[in-house]
PDB file of N, CA and C in Angstrom:
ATOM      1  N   UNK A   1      72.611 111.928 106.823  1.00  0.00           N
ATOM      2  CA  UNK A   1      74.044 111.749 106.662  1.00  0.00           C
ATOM      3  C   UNK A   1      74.596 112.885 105.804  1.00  0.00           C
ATOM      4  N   UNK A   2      75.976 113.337 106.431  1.00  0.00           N
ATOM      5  CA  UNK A   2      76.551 114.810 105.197  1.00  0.00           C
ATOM      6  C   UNK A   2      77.110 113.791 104.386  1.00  0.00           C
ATOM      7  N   UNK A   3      77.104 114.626 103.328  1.00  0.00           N
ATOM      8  CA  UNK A   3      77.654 113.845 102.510  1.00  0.00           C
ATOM      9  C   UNK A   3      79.457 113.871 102.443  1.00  0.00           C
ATOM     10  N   UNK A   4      79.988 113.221 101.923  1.00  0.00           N
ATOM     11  CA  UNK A   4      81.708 113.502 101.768  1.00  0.00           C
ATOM     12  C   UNK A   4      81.930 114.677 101.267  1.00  0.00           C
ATOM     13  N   UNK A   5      81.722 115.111 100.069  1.00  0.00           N
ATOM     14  CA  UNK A   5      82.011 116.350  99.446  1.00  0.00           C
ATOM     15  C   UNK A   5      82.089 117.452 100.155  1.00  0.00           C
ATOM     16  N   UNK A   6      80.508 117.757 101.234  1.00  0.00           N
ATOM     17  CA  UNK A   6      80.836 118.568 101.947  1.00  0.00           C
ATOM     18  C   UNK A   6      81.538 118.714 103.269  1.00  0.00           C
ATOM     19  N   UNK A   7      82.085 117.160 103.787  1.00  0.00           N
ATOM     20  CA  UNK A   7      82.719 117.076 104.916  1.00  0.00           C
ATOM     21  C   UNK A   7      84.395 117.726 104.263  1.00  0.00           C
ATOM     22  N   UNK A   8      84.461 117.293 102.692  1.00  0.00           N
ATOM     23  CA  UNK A   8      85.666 117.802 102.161  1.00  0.00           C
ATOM     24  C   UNK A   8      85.899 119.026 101.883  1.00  0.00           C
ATOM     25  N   UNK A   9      85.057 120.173 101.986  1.00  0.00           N
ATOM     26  CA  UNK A   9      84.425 121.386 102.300  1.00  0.00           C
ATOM     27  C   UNK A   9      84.717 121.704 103.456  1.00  0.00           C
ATOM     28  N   UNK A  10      84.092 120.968 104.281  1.00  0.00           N
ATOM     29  CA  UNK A  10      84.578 121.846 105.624  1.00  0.00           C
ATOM     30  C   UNK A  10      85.802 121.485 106.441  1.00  0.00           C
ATOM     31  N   UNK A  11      86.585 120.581 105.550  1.00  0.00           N
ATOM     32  CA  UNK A  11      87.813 120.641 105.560  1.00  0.00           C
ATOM     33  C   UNK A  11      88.634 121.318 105.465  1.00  0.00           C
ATOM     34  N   UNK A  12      88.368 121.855 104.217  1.00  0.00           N
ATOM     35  CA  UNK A  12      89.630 122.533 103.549  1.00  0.00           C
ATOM     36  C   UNK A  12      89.275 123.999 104.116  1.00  0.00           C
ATOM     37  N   UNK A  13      88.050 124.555 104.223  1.00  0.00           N
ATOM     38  CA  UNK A  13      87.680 125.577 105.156  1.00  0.00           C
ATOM     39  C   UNK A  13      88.303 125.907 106.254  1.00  0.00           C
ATOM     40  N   UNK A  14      88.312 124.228 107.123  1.00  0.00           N
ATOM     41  CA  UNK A  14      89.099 124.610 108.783  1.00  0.00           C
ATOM     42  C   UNK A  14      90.235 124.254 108.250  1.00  0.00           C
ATOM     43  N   UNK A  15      90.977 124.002 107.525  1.00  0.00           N
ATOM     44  CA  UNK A  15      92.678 124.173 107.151  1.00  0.00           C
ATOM     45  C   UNK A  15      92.920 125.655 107.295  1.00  0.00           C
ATOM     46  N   UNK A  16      91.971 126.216 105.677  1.00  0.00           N
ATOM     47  CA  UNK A  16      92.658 127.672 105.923  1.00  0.00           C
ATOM     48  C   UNK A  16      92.450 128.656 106.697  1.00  0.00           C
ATOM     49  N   UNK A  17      91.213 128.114 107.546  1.00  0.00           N
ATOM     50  CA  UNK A  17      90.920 129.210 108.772  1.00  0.00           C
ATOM     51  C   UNK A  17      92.253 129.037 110.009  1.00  0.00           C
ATOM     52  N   UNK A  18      92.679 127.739 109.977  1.00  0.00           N
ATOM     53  CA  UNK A  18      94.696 127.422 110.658  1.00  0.00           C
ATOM     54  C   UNK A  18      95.374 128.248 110.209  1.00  0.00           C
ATOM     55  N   UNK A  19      95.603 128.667 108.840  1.00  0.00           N
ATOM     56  CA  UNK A  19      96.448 128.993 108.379  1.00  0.00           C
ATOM     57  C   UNK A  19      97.152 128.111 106.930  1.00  0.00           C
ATOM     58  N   UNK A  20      96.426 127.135 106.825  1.00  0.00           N
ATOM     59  CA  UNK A  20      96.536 126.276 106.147  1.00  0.00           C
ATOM     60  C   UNK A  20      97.611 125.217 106.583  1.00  0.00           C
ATOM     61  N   UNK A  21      97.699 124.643 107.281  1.00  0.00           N
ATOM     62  CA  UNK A  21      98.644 124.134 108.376  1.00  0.00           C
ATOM     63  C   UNK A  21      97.874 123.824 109.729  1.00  0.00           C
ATOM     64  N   UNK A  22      98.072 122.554 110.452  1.00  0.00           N
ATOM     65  CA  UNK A  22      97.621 122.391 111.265  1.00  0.00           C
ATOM     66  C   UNK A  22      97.783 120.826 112.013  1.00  0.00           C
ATOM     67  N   UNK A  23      97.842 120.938 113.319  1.00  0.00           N
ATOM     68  CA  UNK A  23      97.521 118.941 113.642  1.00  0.00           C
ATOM     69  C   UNK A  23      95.984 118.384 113.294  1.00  0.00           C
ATOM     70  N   UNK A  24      96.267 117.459 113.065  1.00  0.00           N
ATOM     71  CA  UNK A  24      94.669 117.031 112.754  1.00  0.00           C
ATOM     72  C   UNK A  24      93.485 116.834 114.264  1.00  0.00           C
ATOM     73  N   UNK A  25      94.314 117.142 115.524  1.00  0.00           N
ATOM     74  CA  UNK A  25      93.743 117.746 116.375  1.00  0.00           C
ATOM     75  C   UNK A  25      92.701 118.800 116.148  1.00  0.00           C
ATOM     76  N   UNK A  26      93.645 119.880 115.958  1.00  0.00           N
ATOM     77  CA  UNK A  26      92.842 121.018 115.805  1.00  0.00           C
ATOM     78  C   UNK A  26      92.441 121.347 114.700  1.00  0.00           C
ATOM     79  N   UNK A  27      92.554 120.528 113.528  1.00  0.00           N
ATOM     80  CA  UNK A  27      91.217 120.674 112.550  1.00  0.00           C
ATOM     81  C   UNK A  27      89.882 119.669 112.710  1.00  0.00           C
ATOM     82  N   UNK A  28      90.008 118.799 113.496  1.00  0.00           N
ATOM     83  CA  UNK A  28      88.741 118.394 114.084  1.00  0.00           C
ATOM     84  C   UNK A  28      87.890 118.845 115.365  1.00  0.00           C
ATOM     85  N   UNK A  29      88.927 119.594 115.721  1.00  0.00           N
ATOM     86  CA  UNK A  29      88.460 121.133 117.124  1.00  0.00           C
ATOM     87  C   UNK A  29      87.647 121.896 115.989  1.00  0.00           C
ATOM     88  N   UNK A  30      88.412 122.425 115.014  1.00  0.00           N
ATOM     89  CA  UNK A  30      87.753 123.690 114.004  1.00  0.00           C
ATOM     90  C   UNK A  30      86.758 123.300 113.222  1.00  0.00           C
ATOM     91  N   UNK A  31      86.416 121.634 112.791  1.00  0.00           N
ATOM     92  CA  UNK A  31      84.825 121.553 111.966  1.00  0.00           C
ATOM     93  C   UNK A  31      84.470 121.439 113.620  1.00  0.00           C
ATOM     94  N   UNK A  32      84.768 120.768 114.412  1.00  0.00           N
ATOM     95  CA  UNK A  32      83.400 120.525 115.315  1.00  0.00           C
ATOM     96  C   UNK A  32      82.534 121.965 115.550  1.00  0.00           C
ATOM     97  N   UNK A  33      83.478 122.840 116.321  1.00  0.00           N
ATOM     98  CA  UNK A  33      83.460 123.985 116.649  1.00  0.00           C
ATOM     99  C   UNK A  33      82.677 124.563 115.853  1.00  0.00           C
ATOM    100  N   UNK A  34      82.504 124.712 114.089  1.00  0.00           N
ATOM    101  CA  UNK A  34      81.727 125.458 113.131  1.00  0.00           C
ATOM    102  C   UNK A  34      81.002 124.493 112.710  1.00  0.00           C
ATOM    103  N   UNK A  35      80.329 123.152 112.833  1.00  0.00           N
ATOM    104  CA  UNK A  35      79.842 122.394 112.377  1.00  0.00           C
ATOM    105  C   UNK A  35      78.899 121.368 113.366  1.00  0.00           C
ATOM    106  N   UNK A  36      79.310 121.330 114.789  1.00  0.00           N
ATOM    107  CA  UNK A  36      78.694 120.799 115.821  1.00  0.00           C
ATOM    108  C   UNK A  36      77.402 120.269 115.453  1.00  0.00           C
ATOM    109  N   UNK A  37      76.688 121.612 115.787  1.00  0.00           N
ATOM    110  CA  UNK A  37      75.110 121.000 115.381  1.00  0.00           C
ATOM    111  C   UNK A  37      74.653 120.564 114.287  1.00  0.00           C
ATOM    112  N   UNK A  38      75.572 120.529 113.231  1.00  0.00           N
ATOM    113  CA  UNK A  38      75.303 119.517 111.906  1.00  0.00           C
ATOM    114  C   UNK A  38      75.579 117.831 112.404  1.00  0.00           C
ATOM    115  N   UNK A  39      76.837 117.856 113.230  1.00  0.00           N
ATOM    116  CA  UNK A  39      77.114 116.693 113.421  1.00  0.00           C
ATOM    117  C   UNK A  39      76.276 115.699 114.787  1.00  0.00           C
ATOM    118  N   UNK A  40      76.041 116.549 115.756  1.00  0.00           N
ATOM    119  CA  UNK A  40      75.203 116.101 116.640  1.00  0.00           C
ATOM    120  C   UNK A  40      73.516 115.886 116.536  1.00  0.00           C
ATOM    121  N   UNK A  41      73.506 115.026 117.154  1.00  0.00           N
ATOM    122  CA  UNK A  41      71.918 113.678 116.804  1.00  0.00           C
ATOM    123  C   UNK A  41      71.704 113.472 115.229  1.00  0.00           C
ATOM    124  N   UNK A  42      72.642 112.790 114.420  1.00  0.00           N
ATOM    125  CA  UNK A  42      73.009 112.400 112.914  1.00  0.00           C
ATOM    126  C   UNK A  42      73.052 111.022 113.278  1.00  0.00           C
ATOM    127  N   UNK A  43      72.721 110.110 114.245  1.00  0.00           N
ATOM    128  CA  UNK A  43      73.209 108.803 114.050  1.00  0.00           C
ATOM    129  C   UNK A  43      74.109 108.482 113.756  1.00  0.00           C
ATOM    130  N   UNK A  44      74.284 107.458 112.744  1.00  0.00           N
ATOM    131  CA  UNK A  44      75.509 106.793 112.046  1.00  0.00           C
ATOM    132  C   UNK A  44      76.985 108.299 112.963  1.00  0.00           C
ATOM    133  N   UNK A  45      76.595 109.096 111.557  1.00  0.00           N
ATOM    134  CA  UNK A  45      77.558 110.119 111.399  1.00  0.00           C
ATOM    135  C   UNK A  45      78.177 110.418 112.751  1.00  0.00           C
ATOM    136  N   UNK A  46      77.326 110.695 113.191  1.00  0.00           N
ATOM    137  CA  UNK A  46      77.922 111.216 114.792  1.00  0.00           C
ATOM    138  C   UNK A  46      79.011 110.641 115.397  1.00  0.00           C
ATOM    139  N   UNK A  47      78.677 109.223 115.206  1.00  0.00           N
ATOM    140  CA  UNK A  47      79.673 107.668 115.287  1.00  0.00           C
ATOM    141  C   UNK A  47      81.019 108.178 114.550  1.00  0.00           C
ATOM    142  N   UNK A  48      81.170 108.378 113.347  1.00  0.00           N
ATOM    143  CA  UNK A  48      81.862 108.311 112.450  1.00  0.00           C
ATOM    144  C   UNK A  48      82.383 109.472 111.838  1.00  0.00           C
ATOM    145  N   UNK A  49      81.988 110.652 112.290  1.00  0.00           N
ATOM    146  CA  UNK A  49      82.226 111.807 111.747  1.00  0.00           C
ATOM    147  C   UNK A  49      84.045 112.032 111.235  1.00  0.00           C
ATOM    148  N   UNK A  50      84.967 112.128 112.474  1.00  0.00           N
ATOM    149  CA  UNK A  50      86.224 111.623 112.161  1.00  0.00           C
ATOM    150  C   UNK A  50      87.304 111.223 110.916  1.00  0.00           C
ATOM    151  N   UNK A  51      86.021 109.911 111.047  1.00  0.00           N
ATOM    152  CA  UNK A  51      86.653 109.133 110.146  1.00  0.00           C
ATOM    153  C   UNK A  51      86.192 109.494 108.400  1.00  0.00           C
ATOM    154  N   UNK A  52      85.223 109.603 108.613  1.00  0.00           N
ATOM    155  CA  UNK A  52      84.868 110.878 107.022  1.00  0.00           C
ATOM    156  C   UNK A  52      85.508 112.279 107.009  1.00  0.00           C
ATOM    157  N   UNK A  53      86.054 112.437 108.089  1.00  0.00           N
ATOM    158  CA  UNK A  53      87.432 113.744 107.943  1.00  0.00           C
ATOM    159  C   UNK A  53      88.261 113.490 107.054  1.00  0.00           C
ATOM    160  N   UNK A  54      88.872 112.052 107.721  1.00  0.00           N
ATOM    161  CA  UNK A  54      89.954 111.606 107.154  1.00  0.00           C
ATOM    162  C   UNK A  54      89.986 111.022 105.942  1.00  0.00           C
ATOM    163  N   UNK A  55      88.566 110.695 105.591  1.00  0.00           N
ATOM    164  CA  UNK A  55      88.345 110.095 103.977  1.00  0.00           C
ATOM    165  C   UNK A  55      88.714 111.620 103.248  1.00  0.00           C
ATOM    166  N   UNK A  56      87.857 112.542 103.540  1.00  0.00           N
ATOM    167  CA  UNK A  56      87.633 113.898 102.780  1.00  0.00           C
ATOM    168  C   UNK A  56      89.090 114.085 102.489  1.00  0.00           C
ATOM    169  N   UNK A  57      90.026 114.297 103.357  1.00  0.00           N
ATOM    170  CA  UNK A  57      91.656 114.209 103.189  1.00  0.00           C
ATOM    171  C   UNK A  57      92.096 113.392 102.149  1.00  0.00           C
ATOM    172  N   UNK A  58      91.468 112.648 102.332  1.00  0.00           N
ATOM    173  CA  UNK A  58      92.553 111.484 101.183  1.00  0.00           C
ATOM    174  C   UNK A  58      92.015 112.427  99.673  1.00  0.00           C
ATOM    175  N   UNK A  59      90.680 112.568  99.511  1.00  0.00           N
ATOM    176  CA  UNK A  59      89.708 113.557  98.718  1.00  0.00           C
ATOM    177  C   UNK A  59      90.811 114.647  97.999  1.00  0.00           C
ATOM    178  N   UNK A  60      90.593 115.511  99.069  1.00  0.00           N
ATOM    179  CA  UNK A  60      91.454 116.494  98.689  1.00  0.00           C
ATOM    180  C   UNK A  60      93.076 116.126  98.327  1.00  0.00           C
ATOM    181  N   UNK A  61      93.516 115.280  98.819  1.00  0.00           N
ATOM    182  CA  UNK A  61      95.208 114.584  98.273  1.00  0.00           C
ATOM    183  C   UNK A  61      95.109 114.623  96.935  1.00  0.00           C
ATOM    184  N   UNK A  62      94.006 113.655  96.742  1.00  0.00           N
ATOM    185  CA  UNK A  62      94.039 113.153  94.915  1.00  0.00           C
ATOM    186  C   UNK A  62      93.853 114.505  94.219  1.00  0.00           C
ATOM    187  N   UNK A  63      92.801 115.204  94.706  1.00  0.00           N
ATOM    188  CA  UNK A  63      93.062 116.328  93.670  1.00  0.00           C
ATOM    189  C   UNK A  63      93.669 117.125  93.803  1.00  0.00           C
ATOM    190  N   UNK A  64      94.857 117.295  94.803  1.00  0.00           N
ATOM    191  CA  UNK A  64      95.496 118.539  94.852  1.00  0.00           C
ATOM    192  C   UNK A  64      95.457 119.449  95.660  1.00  0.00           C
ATOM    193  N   UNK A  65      94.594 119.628  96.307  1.00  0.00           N
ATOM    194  CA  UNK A  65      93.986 120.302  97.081  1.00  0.00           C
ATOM    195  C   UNK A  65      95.062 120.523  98.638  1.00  0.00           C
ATOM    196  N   UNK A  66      95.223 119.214  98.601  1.00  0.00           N
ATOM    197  CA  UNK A  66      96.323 119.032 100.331  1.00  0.00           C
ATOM    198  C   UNK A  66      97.634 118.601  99.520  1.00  0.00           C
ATOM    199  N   UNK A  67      98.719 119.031 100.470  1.00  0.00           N
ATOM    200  CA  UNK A  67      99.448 118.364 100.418  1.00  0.00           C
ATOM    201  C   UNK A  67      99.568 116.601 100.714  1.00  0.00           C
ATOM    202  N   UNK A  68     100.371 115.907  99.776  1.00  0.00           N
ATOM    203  CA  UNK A  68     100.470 114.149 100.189  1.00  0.00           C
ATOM    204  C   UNK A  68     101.002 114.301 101.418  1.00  0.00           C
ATOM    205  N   UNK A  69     100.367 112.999 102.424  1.00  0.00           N
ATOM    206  CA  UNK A  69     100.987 112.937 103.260  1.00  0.00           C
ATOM    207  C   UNK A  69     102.104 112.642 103.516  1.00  0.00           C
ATOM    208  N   UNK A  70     102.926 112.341 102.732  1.00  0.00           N
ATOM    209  CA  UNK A  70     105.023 111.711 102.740  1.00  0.00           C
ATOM    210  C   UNK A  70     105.378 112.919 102.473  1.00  0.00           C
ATOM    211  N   UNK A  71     104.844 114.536 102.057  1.00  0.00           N
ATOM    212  CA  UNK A  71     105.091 115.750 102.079  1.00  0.00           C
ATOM    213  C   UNK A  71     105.067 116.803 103.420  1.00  0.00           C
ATOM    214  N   UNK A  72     104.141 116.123 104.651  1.00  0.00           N
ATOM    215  CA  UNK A  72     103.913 116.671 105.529  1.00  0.00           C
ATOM    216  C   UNK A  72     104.646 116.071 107.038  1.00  0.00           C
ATOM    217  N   UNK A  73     104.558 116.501 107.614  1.00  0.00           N
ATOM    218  CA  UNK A  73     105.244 116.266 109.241  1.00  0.00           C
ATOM    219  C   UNK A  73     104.367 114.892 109.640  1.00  0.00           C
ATOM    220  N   UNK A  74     104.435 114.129 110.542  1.00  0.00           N
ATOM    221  CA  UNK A  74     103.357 113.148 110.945  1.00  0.00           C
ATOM    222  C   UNK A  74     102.460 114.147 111.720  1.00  0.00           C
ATOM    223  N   UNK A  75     101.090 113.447 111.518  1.00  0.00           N
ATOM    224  CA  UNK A  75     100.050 114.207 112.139  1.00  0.00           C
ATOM    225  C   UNK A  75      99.850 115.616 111.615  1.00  0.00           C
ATOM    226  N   UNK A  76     100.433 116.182 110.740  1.00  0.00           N
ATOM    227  CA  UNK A  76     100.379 117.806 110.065  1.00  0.00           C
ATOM    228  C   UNK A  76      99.306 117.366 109.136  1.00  0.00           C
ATOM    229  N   UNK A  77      98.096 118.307 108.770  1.00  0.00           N
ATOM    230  CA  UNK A  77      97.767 118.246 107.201  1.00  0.00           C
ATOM    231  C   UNK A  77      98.089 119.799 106.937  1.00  0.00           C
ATOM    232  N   UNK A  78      98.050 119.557 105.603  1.00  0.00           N
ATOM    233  CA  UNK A  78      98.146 121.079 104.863  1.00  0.00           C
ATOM    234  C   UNK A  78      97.823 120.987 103.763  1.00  0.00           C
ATOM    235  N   UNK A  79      97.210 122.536 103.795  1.00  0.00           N
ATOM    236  CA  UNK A  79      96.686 122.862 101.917  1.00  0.00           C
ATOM    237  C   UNK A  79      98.026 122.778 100.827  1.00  0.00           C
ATOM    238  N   UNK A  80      97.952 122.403  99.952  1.00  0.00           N
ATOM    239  CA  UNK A  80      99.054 122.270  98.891  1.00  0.00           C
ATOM    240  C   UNK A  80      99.224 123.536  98.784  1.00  0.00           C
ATOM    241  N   UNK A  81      98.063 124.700  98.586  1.00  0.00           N
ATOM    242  CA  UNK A  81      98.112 126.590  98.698  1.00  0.00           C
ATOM    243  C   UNK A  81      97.711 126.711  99.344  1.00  0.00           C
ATOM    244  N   UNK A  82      98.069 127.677 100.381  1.00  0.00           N
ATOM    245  CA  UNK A  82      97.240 128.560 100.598  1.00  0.00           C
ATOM    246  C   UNK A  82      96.122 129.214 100.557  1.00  0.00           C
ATOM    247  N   UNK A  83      95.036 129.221 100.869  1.00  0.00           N
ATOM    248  CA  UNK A  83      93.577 129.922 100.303  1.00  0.00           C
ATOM    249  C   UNK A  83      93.513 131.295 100.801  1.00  0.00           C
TER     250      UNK A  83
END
């Protein structure tokens, strides 16, 4: 299993490889895409990968890292900066 921290890692990674801006479409296009074979034959994870995206998000909210979501478009995430 990855752990959160680094799913919150390769989060904020495929944000600013967007531009820091993005649908949460295509930041789960951009870890799969650079992360695939981490995530494929993981069991559980594989199941669930997604949804530990979206934990890592909340992650990065609290500290700052993303913008809150009542700050963003529906379906937008974004880095609070720029990287």
């Amino acid at each position: 299993m990855v752990k959160r921290e680094v799913v919150a890692d390769w989060l904020k990674r495929a944000l600013a490889s967007l531009g820091g801006r993005a649908t949460i479409a295509q930041v789960m296009d951009e870890i799969y895409k650079k992360h695939g074979r981490e995530i494929d034959g993981t069991g559980d994870f594989e199941k669930k990968w997604t949804y530990e995206v979206r934990w890592a998000a909340d992650m990065l909210r609290k500290a700052g890292i993303m913008k809150p979501a009542s700050d963003s478009p529906r379906g937008i995430w974004e880095l609070d900066e720029p990287i």
